[in-house]
PDB file of N, CA and C in Angstrom:
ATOM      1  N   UNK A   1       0.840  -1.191   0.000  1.00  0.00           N
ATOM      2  CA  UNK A   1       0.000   0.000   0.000  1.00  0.00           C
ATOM      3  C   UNK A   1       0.879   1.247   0.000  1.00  0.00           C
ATOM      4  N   UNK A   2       0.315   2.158  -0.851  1.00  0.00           N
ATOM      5  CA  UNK A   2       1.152   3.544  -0.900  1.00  0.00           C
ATOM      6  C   UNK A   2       0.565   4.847  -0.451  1.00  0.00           C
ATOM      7  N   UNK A   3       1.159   5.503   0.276  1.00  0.00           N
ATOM      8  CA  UNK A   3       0.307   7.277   0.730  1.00  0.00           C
ATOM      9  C   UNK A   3       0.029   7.662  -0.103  1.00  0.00           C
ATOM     10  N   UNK A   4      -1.077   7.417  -0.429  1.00  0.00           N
ATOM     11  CA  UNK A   4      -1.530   8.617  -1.989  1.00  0.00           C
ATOM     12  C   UNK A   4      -1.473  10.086  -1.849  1.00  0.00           C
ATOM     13  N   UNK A   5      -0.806  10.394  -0.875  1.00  0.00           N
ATOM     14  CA  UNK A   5      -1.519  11.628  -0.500  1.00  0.00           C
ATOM     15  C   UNK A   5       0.097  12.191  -0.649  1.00  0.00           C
ATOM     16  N   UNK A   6       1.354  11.580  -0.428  1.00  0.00           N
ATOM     17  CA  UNK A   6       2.943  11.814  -0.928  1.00  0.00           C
ATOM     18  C   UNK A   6       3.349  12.000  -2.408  1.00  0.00           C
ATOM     19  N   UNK A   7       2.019  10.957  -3.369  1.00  0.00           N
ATOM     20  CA  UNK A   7       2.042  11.318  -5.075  1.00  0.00           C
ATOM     21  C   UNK A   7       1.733  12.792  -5.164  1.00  0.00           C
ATOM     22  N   UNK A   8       2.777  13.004  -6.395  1.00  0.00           N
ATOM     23  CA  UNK A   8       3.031  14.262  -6.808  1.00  0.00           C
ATOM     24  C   UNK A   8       1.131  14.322  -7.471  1.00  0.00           C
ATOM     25  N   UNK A   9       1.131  13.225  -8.489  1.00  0.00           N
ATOM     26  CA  UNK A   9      -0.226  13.309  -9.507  1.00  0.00           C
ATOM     27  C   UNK A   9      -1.101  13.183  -8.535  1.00  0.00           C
ATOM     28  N   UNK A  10      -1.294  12.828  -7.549  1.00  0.00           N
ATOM     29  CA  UNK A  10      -2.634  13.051  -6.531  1.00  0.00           C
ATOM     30  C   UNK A  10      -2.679  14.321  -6.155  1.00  0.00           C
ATOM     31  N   UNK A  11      -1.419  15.234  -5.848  1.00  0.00           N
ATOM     32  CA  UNK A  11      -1.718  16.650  -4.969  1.00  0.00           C
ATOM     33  C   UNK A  11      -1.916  17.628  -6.148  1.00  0.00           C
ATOM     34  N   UNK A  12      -1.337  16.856  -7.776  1.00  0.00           N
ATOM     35  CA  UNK A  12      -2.013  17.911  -8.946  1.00  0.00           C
ATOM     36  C   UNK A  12      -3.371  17.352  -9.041  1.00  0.00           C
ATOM     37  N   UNK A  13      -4.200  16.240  -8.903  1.00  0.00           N
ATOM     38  CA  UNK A  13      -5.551  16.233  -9.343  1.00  0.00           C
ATOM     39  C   UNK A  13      -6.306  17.190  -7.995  1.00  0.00           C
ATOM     40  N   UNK A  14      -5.845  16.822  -6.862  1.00  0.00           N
ATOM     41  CA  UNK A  14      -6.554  17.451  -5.908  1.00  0.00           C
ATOM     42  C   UNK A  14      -6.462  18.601  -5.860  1.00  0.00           C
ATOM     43  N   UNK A  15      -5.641  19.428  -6.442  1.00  0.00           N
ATOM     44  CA  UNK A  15      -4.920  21.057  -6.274  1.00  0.00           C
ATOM     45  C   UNK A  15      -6.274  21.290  -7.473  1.00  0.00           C
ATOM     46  N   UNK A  16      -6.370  20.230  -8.901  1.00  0.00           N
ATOM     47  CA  UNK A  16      -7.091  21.074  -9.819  1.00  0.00           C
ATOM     48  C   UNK A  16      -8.501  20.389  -9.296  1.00  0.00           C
ATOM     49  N   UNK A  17      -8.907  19.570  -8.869  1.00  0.00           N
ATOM     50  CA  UNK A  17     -10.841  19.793  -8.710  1.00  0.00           C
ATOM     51  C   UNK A  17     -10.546  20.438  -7.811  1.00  0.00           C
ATOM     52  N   UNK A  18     -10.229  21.240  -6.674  1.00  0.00           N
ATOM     53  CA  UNK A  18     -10.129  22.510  -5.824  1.00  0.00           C
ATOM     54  C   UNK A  18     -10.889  24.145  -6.665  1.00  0.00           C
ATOM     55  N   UNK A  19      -9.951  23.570  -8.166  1.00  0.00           N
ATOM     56  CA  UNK A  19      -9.933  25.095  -8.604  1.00  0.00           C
ATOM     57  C   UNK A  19     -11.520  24.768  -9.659  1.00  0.00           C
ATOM     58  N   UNK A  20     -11.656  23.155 -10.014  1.00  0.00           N
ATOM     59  CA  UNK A  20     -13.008  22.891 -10.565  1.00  0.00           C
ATOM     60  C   UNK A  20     -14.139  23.230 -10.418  1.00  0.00           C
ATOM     61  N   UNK A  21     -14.320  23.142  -8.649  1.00  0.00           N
ATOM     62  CA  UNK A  21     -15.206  23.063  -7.814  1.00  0.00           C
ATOM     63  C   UNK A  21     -15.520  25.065  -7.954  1.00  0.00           C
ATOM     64  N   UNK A  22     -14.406  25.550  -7.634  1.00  0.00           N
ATOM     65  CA  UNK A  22     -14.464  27.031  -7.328  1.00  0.00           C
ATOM     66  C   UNK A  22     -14.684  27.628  -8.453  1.00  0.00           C
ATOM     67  N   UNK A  23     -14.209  27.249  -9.950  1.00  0.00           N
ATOM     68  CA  UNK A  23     -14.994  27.658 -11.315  1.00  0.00           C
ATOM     69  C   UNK A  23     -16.411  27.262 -11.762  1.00  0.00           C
ATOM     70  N   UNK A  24     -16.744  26.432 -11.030  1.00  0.00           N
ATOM     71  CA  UNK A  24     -18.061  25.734 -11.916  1.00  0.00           C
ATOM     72  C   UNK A  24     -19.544  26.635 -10.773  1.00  0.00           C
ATOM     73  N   UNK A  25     -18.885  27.258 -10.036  1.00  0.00           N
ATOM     74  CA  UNK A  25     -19.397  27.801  -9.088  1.00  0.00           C
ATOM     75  C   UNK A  25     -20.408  29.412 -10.091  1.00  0.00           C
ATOM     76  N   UNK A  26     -19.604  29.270 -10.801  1.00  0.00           N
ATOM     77  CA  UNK A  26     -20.501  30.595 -11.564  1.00  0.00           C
ATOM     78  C   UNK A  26     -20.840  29.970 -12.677  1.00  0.00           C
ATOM     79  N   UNK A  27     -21.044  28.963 -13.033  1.00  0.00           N
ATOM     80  CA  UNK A  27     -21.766  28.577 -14.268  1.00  0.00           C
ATOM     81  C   UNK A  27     -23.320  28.732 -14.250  1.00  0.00           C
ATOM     82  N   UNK A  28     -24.326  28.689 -15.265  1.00  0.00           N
ATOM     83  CA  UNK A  28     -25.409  28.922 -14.947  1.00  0.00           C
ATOM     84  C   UNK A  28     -25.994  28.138 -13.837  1.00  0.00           C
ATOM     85  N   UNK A  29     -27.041  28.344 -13.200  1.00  0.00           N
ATOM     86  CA  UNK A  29     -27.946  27.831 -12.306  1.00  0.00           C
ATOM     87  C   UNK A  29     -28.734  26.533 -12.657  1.00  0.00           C
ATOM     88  N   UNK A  30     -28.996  26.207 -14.086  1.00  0.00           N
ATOM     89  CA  UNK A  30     -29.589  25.677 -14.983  1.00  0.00           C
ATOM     90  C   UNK A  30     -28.538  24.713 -15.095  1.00  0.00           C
ATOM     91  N   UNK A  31     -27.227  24.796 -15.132  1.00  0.00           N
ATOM     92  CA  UNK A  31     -26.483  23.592 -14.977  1.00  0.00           C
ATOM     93  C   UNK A  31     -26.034  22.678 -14.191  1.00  0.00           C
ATOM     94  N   UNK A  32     -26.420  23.209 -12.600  1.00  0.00           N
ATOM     95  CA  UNK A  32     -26.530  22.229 -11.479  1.00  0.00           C
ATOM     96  C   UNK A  32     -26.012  20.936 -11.779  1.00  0.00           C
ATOM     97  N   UNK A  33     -26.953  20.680 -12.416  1.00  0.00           N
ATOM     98  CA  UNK A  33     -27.529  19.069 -12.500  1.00  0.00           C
ATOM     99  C   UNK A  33     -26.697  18.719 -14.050  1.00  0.00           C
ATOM    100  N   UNK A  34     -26.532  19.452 -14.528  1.00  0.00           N
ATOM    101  CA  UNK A  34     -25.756  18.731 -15.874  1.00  0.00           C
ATOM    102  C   UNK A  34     -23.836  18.960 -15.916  1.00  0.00           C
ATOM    103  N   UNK A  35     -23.624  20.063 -16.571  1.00  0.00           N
ATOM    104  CA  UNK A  35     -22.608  20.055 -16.856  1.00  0.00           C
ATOM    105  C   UNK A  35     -21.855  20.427 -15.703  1.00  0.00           C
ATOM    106  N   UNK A  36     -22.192  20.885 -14.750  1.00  0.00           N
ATOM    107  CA  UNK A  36     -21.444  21.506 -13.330  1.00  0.00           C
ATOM    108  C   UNK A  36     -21.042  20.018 -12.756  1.00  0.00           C
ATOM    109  N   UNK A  37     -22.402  19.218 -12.602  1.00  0.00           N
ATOM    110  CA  UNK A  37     -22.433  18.037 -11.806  1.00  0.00           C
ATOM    111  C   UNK A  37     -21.004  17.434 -12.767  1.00  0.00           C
ATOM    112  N   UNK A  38     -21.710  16.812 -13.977  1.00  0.00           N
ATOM    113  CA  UNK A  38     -20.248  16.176 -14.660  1.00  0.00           C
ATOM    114  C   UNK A  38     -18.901  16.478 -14.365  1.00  0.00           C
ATOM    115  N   UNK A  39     -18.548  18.109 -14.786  1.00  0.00           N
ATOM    116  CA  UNK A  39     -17.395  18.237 -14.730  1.00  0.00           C
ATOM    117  C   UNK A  39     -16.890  17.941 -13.151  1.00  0.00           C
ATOM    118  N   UNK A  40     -17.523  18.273 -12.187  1.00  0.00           N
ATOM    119  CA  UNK A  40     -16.971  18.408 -10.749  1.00  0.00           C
ATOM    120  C   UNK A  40     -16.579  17.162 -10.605  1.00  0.00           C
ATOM    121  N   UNK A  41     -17.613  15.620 -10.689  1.00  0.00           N
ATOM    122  CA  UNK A  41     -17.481  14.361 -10.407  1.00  0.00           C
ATOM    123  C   UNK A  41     -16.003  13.653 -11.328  1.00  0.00           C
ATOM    124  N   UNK A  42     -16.755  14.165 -12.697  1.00  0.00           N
ATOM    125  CA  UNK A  42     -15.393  13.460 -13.268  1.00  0.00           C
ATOM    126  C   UNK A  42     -13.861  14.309 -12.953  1.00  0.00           C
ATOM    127  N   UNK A  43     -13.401  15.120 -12.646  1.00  0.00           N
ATOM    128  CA  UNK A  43     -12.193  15.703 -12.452  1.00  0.00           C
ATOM    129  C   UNK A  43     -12.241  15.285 -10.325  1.00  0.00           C
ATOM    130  N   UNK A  44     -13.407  14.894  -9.514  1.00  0.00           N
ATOM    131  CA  UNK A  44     -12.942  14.393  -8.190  1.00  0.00           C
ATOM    132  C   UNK A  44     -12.814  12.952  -8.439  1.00  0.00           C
ATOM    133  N   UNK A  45     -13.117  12.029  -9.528  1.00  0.00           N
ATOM    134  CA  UNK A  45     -13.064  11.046 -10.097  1.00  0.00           C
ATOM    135  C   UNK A  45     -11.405  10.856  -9.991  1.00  0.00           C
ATOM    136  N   UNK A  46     -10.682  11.560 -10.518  1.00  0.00           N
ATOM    137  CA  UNK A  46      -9.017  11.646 -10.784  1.00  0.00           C
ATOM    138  C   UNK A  46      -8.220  11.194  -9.522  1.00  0.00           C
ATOM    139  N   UNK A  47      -8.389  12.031  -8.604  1.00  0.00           N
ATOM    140  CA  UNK A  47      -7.673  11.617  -7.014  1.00  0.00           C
ATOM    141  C   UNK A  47      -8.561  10.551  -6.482  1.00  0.00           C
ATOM    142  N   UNK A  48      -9.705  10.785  -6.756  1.00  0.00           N
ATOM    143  CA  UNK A  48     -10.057   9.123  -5.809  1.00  0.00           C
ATOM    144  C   UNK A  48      -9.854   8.266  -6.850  1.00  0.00           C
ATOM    145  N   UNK A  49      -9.380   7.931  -7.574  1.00  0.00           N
ATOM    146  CA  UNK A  49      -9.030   6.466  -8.285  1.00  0.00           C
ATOM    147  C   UNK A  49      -7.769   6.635  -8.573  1.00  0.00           C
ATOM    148  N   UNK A  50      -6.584   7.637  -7.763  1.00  0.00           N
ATOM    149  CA  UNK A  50      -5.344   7.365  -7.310  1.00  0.00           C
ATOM    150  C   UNK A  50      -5.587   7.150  -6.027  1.00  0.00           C
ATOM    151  N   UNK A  51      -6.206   7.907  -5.525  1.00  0.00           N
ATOM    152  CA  UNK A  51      -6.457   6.758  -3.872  1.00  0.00           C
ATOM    153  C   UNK A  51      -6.404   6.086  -3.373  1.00  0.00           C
ATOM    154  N   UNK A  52      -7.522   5.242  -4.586  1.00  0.00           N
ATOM    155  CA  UNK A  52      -7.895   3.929  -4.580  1.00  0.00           C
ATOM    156  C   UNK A  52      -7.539   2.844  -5.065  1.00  0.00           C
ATOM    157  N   UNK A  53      -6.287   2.670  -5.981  1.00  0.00           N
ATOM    158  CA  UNK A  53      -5.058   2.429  -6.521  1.00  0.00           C
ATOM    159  C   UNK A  53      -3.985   2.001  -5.585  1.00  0.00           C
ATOM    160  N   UNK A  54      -4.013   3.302  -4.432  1.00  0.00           N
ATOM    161  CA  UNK A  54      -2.959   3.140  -3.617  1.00  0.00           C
ATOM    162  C   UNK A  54      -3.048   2.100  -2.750  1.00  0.00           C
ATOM    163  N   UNK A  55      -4.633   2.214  -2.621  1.00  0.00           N
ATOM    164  CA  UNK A  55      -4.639   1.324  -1.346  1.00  0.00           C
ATOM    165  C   UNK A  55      -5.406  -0.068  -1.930  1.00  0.00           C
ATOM    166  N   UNK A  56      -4.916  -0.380  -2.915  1.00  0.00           N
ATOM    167  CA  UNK A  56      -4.887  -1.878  -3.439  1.00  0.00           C
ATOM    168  C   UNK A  56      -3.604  -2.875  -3.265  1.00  0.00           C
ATOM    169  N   UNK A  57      -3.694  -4.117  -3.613  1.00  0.00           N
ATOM    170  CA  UNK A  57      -2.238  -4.595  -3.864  1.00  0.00           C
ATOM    171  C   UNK A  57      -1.538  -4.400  -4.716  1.00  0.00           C
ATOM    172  N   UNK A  58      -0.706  -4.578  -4.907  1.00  0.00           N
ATOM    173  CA  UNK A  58       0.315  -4.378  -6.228  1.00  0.00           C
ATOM    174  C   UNK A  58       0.473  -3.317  -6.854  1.00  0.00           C
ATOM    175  N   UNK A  59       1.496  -3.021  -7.922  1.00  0.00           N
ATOM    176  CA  UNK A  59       1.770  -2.338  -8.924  1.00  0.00           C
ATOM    177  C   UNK A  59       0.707  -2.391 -10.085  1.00  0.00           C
ATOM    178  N   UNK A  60       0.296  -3.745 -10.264  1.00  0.00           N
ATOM    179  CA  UNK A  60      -0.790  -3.823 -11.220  1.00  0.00           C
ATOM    180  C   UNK A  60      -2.254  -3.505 -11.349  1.00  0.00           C
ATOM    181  N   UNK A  61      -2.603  -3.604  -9.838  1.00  0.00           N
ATOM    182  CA  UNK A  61      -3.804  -2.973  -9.437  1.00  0.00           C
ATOM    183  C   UNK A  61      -3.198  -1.357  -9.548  1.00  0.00           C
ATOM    184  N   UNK A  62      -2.835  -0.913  -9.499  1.00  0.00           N
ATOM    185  CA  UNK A  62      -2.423   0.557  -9.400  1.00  0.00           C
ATOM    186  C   UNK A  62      -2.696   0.655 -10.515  1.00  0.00           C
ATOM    187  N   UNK A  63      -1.876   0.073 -10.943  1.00  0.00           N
ATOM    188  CA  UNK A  63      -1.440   0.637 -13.133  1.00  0.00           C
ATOM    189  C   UNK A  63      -2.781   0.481 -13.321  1.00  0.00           C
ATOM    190  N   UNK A  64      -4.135   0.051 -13.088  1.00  0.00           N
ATOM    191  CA  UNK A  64      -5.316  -0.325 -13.725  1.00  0.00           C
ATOM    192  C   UNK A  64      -6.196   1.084 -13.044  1.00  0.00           C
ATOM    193  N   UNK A  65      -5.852   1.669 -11.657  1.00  0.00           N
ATOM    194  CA  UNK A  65      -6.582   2.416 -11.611  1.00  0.00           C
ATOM    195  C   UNK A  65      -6.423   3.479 -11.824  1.00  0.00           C
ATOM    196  N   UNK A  66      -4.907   3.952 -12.774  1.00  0.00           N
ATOM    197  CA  UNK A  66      -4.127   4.737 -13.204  1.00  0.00           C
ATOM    198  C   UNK A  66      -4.911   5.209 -14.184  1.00  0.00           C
ATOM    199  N   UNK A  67      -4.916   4.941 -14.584  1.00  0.00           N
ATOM    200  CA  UNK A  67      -5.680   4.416 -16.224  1.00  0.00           C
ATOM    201  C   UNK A  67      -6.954   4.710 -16.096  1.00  0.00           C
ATOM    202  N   UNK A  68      -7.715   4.366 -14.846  1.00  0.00           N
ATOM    203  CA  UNK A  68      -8.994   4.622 -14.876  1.00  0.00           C
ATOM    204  C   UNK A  68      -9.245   6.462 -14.454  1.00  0.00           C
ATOM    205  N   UNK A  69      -8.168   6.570 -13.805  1.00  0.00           N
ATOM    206  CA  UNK A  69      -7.788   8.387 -13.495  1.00  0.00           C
ATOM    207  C   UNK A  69      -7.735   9.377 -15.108  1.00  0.00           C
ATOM    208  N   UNK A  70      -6.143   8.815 -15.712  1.00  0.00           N
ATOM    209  CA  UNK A  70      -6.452   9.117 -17.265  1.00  0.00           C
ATOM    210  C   UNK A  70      -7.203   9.675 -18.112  1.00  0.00           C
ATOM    211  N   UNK A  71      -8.452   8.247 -17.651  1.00  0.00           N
ATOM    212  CA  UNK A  71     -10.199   8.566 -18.547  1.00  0.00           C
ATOM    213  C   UNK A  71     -10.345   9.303 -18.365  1.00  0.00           C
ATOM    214  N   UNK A  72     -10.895   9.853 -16.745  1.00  0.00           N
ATOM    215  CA  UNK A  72     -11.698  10.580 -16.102  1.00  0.00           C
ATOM    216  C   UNK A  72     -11.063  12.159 -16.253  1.00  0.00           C
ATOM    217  N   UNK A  73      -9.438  12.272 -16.358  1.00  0.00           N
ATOM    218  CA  UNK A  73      -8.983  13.290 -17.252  1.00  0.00           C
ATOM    219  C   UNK A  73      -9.252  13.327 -18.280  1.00  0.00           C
ATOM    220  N   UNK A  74      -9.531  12.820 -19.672  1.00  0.00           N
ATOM    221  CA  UNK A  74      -9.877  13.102 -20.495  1.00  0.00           C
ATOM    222  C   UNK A  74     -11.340  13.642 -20.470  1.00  0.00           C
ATOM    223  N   UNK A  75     -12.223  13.300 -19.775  1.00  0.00           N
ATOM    224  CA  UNK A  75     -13.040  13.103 -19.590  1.00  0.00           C
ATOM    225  C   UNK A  75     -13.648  14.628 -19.631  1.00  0.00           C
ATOM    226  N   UNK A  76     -12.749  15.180 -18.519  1.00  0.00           N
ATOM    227  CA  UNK A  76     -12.294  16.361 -17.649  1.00  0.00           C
ATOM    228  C   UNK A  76     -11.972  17.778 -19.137  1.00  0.00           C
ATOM    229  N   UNK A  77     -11.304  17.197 -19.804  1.00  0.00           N
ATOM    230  CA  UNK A  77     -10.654  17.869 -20.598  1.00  0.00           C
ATOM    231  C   UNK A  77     -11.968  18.364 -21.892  1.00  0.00           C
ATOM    232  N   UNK A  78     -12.818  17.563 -22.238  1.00  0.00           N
ATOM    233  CA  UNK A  78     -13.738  17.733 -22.663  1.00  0.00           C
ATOM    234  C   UNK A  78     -14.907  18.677 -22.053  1.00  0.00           C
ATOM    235  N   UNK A  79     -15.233  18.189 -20.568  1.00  0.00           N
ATOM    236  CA  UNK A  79     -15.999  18.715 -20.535  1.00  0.00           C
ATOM    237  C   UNK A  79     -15.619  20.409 -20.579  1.00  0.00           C
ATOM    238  N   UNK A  80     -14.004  20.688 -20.352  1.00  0.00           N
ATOM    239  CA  UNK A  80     -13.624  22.009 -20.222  1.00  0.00           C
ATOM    240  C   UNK A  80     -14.170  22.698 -21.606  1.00  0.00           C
ATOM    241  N   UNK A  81     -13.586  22.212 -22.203  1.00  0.00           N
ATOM    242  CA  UNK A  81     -13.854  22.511 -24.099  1.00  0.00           C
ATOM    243  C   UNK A  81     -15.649  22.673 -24.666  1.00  0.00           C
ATOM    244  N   UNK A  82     -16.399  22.135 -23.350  1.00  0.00           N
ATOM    245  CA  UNK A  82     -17.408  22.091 -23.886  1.00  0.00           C
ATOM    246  C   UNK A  82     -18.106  23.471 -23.344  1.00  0.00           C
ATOM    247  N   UNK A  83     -17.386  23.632 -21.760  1.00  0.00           N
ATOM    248  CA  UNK A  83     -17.779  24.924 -20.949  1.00  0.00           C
ATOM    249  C   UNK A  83     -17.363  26.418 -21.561  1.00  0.00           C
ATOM    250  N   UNK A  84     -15.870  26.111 -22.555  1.00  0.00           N
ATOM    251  CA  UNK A  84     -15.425  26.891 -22.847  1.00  0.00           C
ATOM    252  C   UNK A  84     -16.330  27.240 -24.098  1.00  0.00           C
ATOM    253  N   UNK A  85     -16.681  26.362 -24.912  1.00  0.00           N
ATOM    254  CA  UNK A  85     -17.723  26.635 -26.241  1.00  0.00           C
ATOM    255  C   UNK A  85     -18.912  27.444 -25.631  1.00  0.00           C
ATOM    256  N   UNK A  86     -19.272  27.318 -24.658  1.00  0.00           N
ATOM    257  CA  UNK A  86     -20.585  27.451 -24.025  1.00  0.00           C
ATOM    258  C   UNK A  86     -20.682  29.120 -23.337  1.00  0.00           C
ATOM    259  N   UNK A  87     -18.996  29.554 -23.577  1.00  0.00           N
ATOM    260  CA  UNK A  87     -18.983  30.773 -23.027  1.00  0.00           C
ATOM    261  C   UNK A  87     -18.958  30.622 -21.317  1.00  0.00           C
ATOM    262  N   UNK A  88     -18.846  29.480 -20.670  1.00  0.00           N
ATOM    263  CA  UNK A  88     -19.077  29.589 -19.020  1.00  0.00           C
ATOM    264  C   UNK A  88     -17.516  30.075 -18.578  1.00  0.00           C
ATOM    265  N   UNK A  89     -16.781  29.429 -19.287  1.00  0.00           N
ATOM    266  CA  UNK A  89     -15.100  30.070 -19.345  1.00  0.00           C
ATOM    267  C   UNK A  89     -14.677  30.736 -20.272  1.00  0.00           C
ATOM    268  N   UNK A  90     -13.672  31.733 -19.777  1.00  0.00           N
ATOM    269  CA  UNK A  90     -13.251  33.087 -20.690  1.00  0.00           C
ATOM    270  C   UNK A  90     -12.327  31.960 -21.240  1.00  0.00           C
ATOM    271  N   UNK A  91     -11.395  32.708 -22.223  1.00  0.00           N
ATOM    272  CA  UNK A  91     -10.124  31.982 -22.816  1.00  0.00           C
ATOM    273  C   UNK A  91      -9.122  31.495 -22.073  1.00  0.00           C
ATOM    274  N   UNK A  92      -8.633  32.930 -21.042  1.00  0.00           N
ATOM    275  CA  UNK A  92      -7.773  32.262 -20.005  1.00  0.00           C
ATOM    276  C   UNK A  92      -7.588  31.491 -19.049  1.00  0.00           C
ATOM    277  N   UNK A  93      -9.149  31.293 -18.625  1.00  0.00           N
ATOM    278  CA  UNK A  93      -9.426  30.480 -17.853  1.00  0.00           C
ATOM    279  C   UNK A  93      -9.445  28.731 -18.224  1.00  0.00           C
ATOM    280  N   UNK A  94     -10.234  28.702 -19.607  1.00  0.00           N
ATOM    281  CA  UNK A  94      -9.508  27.574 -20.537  1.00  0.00           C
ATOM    282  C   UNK A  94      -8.573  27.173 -20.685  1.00  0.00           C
ATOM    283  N   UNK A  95      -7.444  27.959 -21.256  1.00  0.00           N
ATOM    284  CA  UNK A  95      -6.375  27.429 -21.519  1.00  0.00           C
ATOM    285  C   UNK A  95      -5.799  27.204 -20.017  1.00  0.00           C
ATOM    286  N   UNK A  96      -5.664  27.889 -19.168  1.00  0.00           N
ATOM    287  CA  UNK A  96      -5.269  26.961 -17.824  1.00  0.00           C
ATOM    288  C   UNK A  96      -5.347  26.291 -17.856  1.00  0.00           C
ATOM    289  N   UNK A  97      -6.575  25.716 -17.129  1.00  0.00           N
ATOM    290  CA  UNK A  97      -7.223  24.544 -16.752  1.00  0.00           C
ATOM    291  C   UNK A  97      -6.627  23.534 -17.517  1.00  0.00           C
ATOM    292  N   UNK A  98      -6.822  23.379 -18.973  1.00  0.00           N
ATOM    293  CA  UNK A  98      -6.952  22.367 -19.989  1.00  0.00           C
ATOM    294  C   UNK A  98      -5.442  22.268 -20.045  1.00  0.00           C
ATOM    295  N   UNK A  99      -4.521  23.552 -19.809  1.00  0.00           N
ATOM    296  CA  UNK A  99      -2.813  23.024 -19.766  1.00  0.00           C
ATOM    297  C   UNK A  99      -2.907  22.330 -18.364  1.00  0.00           C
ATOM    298  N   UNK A 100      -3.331  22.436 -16.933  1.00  0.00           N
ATOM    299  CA  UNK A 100      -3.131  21.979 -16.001  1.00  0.00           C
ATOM    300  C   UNK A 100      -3.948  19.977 -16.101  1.00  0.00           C
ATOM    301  N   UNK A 101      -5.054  20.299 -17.212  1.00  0.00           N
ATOM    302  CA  UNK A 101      -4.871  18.657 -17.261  1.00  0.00           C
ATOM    303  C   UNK A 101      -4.580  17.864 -18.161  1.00  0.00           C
ATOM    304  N   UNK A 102      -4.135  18.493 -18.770  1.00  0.00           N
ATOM    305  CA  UNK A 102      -2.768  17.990 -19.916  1.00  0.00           C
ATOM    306  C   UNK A 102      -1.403  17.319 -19.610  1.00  0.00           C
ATOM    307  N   UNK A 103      -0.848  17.988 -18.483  1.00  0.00           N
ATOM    308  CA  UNK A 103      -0.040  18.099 -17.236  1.00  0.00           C
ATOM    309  C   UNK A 103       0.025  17.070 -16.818  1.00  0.00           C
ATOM    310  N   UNK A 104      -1.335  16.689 -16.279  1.00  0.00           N
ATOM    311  CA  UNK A 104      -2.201  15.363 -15.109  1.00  0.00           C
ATOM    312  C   UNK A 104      -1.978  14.340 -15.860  1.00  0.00           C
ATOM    313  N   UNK A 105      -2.426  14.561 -17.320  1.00  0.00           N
ATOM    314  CA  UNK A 105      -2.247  13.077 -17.883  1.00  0.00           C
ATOM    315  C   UNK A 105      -1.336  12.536 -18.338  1.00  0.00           C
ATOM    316  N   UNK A 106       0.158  13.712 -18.991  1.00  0.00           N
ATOM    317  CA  UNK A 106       1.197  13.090 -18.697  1.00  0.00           C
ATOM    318  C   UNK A 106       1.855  12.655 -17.409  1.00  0.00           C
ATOM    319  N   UNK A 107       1.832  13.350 -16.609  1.00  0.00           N
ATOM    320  CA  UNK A 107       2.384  12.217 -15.295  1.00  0.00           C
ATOM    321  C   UNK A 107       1.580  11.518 -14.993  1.00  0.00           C
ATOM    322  N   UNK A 108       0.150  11.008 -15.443  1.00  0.00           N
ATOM    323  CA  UNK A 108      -0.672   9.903 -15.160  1.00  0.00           C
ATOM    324  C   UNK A 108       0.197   8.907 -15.600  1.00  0.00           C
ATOM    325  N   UNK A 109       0.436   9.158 -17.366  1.00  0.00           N
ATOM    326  CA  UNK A 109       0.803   8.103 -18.205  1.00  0.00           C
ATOM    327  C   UNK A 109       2.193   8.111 -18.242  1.00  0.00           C
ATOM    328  N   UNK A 110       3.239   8.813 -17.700  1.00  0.00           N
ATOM    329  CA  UNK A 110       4.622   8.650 -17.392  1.00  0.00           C
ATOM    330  C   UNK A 110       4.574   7.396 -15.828  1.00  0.00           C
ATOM    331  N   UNK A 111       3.671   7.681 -14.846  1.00  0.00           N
ATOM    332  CA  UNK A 111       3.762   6.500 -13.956  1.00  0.00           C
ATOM    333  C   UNK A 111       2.939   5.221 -14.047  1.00  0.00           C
ATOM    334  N   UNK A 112       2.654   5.303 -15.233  1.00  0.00           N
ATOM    335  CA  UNK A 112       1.308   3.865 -15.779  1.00  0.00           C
ATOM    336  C   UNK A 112       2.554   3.121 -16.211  1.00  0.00           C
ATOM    337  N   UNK A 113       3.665   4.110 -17.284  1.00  0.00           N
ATOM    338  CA  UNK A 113       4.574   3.493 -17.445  1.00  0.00           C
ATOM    339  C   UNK A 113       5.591   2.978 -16.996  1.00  0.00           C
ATOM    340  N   UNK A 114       6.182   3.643 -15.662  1.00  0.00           N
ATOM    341  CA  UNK A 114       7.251   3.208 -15.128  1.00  0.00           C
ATOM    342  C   UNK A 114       6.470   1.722 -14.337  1.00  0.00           C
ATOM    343  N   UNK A 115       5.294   1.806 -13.470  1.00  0.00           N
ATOM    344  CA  UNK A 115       4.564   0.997 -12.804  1.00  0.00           C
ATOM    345  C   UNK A 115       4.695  -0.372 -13.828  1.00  0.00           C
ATOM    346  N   UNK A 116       4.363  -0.499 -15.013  1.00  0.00           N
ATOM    347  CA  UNK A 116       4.583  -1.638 -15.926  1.00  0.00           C
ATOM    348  C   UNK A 116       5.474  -1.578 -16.626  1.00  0.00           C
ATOM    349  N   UNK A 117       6.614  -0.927 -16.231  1.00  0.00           N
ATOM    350  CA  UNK A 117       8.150  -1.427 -16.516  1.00  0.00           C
ATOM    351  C   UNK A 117       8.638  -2.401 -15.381  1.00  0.00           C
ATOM    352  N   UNK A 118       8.431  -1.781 -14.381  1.00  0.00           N
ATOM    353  CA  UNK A 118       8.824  -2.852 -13.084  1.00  0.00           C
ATOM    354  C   UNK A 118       8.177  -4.416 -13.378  1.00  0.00           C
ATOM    355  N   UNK A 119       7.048  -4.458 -13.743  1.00  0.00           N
ATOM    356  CA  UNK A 119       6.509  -5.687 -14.055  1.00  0.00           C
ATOM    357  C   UNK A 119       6.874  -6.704 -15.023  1.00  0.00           C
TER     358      UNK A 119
END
């Protein structure tokens, strides 16, 4: 079992649904329930399935829930692109975000890889 909470990529997913949570906060009222809900779940989706990774056995259970983090960044990355089409985010606020989980998913997929090199 590993401190998830010592991973570098856990304190960047948790640092960015922090800033998710605090942007989606002015989106319309009308999006509650849709695109607010999505984006918030899938980007708190990211640290709890490094979490939950950690506190499995092995390297291989990890590498699987690595991967399942990944998605949920991509996931993440879309729905930004979709908020940003939608006008709920200015430009700069876009391109942040979407460089900060760009970021996430290379060191997702830089430790998916080292994790199944050891193997």
């Amino acid at each position: 079992m590993k401190d998830f909470k010592s991973l570098k990529a856990w304190g960047k997913a948790h640092e960015l649904t922090l800033k998710i949570y605090n942007v989606t906060k002015s989106f319309l009222r009308e999006e509650v329930f849709g695109l607010t809900s999505q984006l918030r779940r899938a980007c708190a989706s990211i640290p709890v399935n490094i979490a939950e990774g950690c506190g499995r056995s092995g390297d291989a259970e990890l590498a699987r829930f690595l991967v399942i983090a990944s998605g949920s960044a991509s996931e993440v990355e879309y729905h930004l692109l979709l908020a940003h089409d939608l006008n709920y985010l200015d430009h700069a606020e876009y391109r942040q975000l979407d460089g900060e989980v760009n970021e996430l998913k290379r060191m997702l997929t830089a430790f998916i890889n080292k994790l199944k090199a050891k193997s």
